[in-house]
C-alpha atoms as a PDB file:
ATOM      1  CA  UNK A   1       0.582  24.314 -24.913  1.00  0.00           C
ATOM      2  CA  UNK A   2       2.814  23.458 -27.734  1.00  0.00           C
ATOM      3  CA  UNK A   3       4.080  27.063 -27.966  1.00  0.00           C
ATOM      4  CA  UNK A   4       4.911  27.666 -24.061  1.00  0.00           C
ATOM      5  CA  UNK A   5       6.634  24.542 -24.436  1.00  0.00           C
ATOM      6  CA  UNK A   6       8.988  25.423 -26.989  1.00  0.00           C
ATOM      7  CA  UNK A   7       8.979  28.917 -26.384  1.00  0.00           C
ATOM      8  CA  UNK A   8      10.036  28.123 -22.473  1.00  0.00           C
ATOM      9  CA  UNK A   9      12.752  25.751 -23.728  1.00  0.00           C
ATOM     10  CA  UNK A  10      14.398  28.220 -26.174  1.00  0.00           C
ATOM     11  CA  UNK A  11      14.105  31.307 -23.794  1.00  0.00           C
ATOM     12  CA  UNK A  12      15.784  28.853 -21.175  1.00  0.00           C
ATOM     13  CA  UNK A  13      18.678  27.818 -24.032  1.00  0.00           C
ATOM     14  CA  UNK A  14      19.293  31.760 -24.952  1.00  0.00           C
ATOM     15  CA  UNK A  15      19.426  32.360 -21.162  1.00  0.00           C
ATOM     16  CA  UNK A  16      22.140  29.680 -21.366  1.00  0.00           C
ATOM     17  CA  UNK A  17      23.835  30.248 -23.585  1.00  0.00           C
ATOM     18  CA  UNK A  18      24.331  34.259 -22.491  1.00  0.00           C
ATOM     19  CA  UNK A  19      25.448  32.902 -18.910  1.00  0.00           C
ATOM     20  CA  UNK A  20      22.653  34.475 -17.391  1.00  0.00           C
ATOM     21  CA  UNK A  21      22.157  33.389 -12.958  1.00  0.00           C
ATOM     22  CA  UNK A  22      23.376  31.295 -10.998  1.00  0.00           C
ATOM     23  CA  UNK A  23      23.474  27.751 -11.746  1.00  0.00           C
ATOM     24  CA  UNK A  24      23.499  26.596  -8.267  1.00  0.00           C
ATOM     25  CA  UNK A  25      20.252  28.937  -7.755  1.00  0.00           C
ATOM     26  CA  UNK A  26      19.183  27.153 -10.608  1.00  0.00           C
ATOM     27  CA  UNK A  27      19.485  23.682  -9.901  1.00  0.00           C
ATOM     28  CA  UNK A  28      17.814  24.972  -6.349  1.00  0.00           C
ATOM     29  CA  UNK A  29      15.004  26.118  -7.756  1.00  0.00           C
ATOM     30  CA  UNK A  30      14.621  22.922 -10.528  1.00  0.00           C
ATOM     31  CA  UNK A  31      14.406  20.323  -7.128  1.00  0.00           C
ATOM     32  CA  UNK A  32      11.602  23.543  -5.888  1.00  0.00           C
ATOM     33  CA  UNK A  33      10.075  23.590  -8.831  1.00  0.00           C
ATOM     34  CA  UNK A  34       9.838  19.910  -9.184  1.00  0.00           C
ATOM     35  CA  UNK A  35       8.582  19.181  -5.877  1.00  0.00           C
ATOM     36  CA  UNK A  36       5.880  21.618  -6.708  1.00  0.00           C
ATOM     37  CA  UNK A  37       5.258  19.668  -9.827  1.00  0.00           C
ATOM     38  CA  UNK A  38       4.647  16.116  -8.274  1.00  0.00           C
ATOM     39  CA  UNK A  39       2.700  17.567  -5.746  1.00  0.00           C
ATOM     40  CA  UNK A  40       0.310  19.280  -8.210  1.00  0.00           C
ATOM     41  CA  UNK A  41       0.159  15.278 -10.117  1.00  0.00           C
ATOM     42  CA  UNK A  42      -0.634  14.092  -6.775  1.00  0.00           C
ATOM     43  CA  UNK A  43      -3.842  16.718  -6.226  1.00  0.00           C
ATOM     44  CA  UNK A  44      -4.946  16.114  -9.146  1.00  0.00           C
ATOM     45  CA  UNK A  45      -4.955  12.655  -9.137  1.00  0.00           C
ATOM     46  CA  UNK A  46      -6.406  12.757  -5.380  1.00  0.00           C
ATOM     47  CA  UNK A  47      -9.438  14.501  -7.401  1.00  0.00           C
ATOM     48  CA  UNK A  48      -9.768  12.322  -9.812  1.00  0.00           C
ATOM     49  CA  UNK A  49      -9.783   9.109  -7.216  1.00  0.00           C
ATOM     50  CA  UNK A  50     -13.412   8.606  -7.748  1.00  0.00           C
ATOM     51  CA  UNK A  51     -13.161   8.182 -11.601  1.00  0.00           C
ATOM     52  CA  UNK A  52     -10.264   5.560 -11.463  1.00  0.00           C
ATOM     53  CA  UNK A  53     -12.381   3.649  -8.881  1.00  0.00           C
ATOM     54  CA  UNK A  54     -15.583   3.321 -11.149  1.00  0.00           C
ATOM     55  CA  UNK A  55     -12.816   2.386 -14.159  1.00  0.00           C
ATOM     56  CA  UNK A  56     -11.641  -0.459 -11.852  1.00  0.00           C
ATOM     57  CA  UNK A  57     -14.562  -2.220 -10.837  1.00  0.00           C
ATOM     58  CA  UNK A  58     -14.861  -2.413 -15.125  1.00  0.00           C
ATOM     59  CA  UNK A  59     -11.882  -5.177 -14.031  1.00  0.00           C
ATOM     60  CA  UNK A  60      -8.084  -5.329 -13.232  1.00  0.00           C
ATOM     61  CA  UNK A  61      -7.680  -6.214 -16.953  1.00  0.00           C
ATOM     62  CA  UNK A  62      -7.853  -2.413 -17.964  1.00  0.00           C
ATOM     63  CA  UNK A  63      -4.495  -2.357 -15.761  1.00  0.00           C
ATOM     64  CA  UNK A  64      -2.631  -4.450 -18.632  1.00  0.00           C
ATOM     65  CA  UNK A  65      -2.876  -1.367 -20.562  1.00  0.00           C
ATOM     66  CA  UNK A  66      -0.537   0.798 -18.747  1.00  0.00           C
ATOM     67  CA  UNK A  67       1.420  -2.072 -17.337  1.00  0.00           C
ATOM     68  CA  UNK A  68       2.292  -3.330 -20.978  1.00  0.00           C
ATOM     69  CA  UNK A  69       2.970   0.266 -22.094  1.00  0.00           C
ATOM     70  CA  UNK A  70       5.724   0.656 -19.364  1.00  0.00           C
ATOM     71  CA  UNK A  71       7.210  -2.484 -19.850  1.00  0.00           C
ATOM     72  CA  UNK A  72       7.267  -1.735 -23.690  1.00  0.00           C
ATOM     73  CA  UNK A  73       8.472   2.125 -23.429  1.00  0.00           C
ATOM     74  CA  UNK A  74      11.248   1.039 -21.203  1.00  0.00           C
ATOM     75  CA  UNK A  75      12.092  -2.169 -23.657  1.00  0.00           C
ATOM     76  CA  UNK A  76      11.906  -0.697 -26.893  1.00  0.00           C
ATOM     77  CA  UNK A  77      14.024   2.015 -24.991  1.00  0.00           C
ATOM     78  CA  UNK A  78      16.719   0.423 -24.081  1.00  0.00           C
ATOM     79  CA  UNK A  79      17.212  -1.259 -27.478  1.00  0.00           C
ATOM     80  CA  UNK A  80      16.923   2.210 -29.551  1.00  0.00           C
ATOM     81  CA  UNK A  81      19.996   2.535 -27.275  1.00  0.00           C
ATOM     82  CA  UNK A  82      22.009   0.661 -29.774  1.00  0.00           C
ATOM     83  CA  UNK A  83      20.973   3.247 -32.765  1.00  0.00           C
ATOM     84  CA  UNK A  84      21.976   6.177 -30.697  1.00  0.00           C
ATOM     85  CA  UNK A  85      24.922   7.836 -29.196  1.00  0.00           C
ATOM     86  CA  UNK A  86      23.762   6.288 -25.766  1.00  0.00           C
ATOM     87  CA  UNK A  87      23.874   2.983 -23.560  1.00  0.00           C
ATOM     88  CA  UNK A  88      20.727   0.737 -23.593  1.00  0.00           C
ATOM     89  CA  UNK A  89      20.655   1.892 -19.987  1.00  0.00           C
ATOM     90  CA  UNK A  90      20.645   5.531 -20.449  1.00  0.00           C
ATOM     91  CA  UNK A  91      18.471   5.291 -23.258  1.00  0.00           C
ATOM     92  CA  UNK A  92      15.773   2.760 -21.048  1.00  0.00           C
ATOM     93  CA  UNK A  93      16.354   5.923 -18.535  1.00  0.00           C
ATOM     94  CA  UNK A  94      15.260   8.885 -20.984  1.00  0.00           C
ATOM     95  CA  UNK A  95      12.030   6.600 -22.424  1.00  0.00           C
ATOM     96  CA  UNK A  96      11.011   5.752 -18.645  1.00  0.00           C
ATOM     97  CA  UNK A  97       9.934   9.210 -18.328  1.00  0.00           C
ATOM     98  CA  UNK A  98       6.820   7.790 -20.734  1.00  0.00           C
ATOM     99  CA  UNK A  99       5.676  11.369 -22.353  1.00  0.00           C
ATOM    100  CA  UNK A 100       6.242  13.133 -18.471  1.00  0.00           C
ATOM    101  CA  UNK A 101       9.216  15.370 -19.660  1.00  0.00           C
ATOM    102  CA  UNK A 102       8.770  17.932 -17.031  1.00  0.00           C
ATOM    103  CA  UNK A 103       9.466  15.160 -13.866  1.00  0.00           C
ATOM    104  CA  UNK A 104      12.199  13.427 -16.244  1.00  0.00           C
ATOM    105  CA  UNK A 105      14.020  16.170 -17.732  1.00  0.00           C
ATOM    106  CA  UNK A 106      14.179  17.906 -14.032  1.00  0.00           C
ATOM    107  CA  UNK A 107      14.746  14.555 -12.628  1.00  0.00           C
ATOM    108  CA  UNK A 108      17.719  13.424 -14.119  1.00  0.00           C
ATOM    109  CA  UNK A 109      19.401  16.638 -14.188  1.00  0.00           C
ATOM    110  CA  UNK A 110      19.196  16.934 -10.475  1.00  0.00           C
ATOM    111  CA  UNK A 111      20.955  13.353  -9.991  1.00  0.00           C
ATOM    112  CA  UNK A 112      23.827  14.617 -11.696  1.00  0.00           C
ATOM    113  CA  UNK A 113      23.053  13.964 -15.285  1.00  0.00           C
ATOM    114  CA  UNK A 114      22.336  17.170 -16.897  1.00  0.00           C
ATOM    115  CA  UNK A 115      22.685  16.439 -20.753  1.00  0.00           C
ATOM    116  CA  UNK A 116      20.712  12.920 -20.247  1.00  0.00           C
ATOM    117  CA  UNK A 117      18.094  15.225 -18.722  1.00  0.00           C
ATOM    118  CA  UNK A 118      18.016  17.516 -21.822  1.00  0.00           C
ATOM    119  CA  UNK A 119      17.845  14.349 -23.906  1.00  0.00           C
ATOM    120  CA  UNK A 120      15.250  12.855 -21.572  1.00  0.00           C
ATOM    121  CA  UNK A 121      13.001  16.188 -21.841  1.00  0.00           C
ATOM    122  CA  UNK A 122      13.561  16.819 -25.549  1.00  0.00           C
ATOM    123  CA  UNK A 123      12.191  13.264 -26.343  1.00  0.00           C
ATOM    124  CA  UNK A 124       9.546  12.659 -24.063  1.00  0.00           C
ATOM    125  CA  UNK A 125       7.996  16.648 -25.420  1.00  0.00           C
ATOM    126  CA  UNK A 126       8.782  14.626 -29.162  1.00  0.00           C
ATOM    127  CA  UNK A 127       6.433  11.506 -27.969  1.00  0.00           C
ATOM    128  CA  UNK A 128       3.955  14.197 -26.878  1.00  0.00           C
ATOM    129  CA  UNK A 129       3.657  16.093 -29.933  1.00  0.00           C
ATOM    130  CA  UNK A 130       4.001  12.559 -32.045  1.00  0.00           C
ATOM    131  CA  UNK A 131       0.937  11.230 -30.171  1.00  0.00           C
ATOM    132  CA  UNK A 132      -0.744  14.432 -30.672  1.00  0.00           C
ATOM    133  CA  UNK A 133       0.466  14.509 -34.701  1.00  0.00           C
ATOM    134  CA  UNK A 134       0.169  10.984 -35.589  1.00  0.00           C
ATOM    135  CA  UNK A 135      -3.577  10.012 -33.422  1.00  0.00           C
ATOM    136  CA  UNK A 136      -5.416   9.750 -36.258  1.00  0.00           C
ATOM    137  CA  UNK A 137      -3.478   7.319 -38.125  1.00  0.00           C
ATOM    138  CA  UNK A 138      -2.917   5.135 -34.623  1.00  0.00           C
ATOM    139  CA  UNK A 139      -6.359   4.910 -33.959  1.00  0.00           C
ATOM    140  CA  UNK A 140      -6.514   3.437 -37.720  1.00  0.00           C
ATOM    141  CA  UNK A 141      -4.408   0.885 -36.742  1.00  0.00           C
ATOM    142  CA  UNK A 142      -6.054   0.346 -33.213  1.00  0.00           C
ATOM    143  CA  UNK A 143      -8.299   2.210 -31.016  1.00  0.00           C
ATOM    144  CA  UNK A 144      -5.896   1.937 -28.039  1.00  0.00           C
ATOM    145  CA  UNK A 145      -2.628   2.576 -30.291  1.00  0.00           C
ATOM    146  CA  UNK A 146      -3.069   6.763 -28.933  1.00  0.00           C
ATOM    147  CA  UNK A 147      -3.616   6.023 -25.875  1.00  0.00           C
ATOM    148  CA  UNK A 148      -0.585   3.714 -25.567  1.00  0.00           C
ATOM    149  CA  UNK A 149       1.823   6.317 -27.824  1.00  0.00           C
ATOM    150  CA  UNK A 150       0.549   9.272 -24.886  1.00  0.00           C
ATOM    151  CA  UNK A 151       1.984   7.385 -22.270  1.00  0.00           C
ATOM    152  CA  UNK A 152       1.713   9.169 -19.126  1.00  0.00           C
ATOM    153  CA  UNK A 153      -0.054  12.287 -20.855  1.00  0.00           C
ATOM    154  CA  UNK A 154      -2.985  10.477 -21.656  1.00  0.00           C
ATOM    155  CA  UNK A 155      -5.329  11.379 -18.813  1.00  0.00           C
ATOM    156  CA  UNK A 156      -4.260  15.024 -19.831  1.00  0.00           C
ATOM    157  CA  UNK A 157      -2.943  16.673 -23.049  1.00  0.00           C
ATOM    158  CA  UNK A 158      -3.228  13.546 -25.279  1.00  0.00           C
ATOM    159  CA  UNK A 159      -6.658  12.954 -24.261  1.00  0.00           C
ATOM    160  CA  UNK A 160      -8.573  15.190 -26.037  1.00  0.00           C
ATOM    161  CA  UNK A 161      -7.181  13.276 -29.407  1.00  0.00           C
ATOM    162  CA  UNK A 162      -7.824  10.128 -27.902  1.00  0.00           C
ATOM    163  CA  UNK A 163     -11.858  10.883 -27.619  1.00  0.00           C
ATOM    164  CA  UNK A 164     -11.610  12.084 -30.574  1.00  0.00           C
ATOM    165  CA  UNK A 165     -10.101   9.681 -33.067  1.00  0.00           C
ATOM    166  CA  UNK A 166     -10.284   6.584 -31.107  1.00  0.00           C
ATOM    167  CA  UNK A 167     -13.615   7.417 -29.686  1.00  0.00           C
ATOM    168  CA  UNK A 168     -15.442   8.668 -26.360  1.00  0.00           C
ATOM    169  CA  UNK A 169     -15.733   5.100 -25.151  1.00  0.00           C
ATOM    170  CA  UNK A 170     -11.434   5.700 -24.790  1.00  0.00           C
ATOM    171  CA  UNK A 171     -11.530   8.416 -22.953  1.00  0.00           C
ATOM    172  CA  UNK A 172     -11.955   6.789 -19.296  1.00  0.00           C
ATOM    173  CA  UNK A 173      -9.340   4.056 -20.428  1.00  0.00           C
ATOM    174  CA  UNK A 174      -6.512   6.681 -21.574  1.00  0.00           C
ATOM    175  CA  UNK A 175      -7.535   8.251 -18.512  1.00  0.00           C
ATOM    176  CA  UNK A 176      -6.562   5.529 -16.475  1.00  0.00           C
ATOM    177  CA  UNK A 177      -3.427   4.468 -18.500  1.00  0.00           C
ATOM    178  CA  UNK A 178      -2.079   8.473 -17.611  1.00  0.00           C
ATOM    179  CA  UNK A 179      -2.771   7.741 -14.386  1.00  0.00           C
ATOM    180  CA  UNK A 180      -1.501   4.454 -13.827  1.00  0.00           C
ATOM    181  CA  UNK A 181       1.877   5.361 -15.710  1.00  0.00           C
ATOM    182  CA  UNK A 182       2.148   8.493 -13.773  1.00  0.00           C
ATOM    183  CA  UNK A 183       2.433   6.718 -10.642  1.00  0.00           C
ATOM    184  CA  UNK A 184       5.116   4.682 -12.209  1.00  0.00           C
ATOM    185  CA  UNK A 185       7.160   7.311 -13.505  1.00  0.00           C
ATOM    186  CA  UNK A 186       8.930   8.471 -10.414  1.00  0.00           C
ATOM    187  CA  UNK A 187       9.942   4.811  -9.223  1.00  0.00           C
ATOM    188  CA  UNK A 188      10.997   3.339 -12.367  1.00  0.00           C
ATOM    189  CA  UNK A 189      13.042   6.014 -13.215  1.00  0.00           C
ATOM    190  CA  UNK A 190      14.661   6.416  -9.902  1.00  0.00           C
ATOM    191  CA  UNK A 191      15.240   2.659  -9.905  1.00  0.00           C
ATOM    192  CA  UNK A 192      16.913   2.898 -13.234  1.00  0.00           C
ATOM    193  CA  UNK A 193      18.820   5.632 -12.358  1.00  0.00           C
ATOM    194  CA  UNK A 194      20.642   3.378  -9.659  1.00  0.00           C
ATOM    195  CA  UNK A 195      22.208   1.404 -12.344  1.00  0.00           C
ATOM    196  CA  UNK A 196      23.950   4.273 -14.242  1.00  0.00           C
END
């Protein structure tokens, strides 16, 4: 996964870069493609219903997990604003993508913001890859410190390290904490995006 990331990214920088299409086809086919996208979340997640119910009747309290996380990516966002070339706005706007850099990235470029939207995707494929780099040492620190880092890609590509360095029993709960923030992405960031 790590490869088609990158290697999609730099075939799409060389194609660039050489002027290659049409960039009105292009931003076309980015709304497409990321209509396509949020309606493949939403299947999946439809599937998946049944397992977020049984994690629910556990109690609301496994809701502070993802609830905290947004509140916290989007905080801790906006202040790295002040370290960076970037407003604490902008900045709140790339981290509210939460590790979903295909809906951010795409998102924000086809409000108008193009380079935020290259910012926004190269950081939240970085939190990926950190989560995915740095799980054993979080899980060291805390059992749910993985599943918080993975953000919205825990009930997918972060959750395989989750079970296994934080332990099965955190599967279900990153799970839900994907899910949960996945439903938030679209609406926080679209909310923040008003203010820009």
């Amino acid at each position: 996964m790590i490869f088609l990331i990158l290697g999609s990214t730099g075939f799409g920088i060389l194609l660039g870069l050489l002027k290659v299409g049409n960039t009105t086809a292009v931003s076309q086919g980015l709304v497409w493609s990321l209509a396509l996208l949020i309606f493949v979340v939403g299947w999946e997640m439809g599937s998946e219903l049944n397992v977020v119910k049984r994690l629910l009747k556990k109690g609301p309290k496994l809701l502070l997990v993802p609830l905290v996380g947004t509140l916290g990516s989007v905080t801790f966002g906006a202040l790295s604003g002040f370290f960076l070339n970037l407003t604490p706005l902008q900045s709140a706007v790339v981290a509210s993508g939460m590790g979903w850099y295909s809906f951010t990235g795409s998102f924000l470029s086809t409000q108008g913001w193009p380079q935020l939207g290259a910012v926004a995707f190269a950081a939240n494929v970085f939190r990926e890859l950190l989560t995915i780099l740095l799980a054993p040492l979080l899980a060291r620190l805390d059992p749910i410190a993985p599943v918080a880092s993975g953000g919205a890609t825990s009930m997918d590509s972060t959750l395989g390290v989750v079970r296994v360095f934080s332990g099965k029993d955190m599967g279900p709960v990153s799970f839900l904490n994907g899910f949960v923030i996945t439903l938030l992405v679209p609406p926080v960031s679209s909310l923040l995006t008003r203010f820009l």
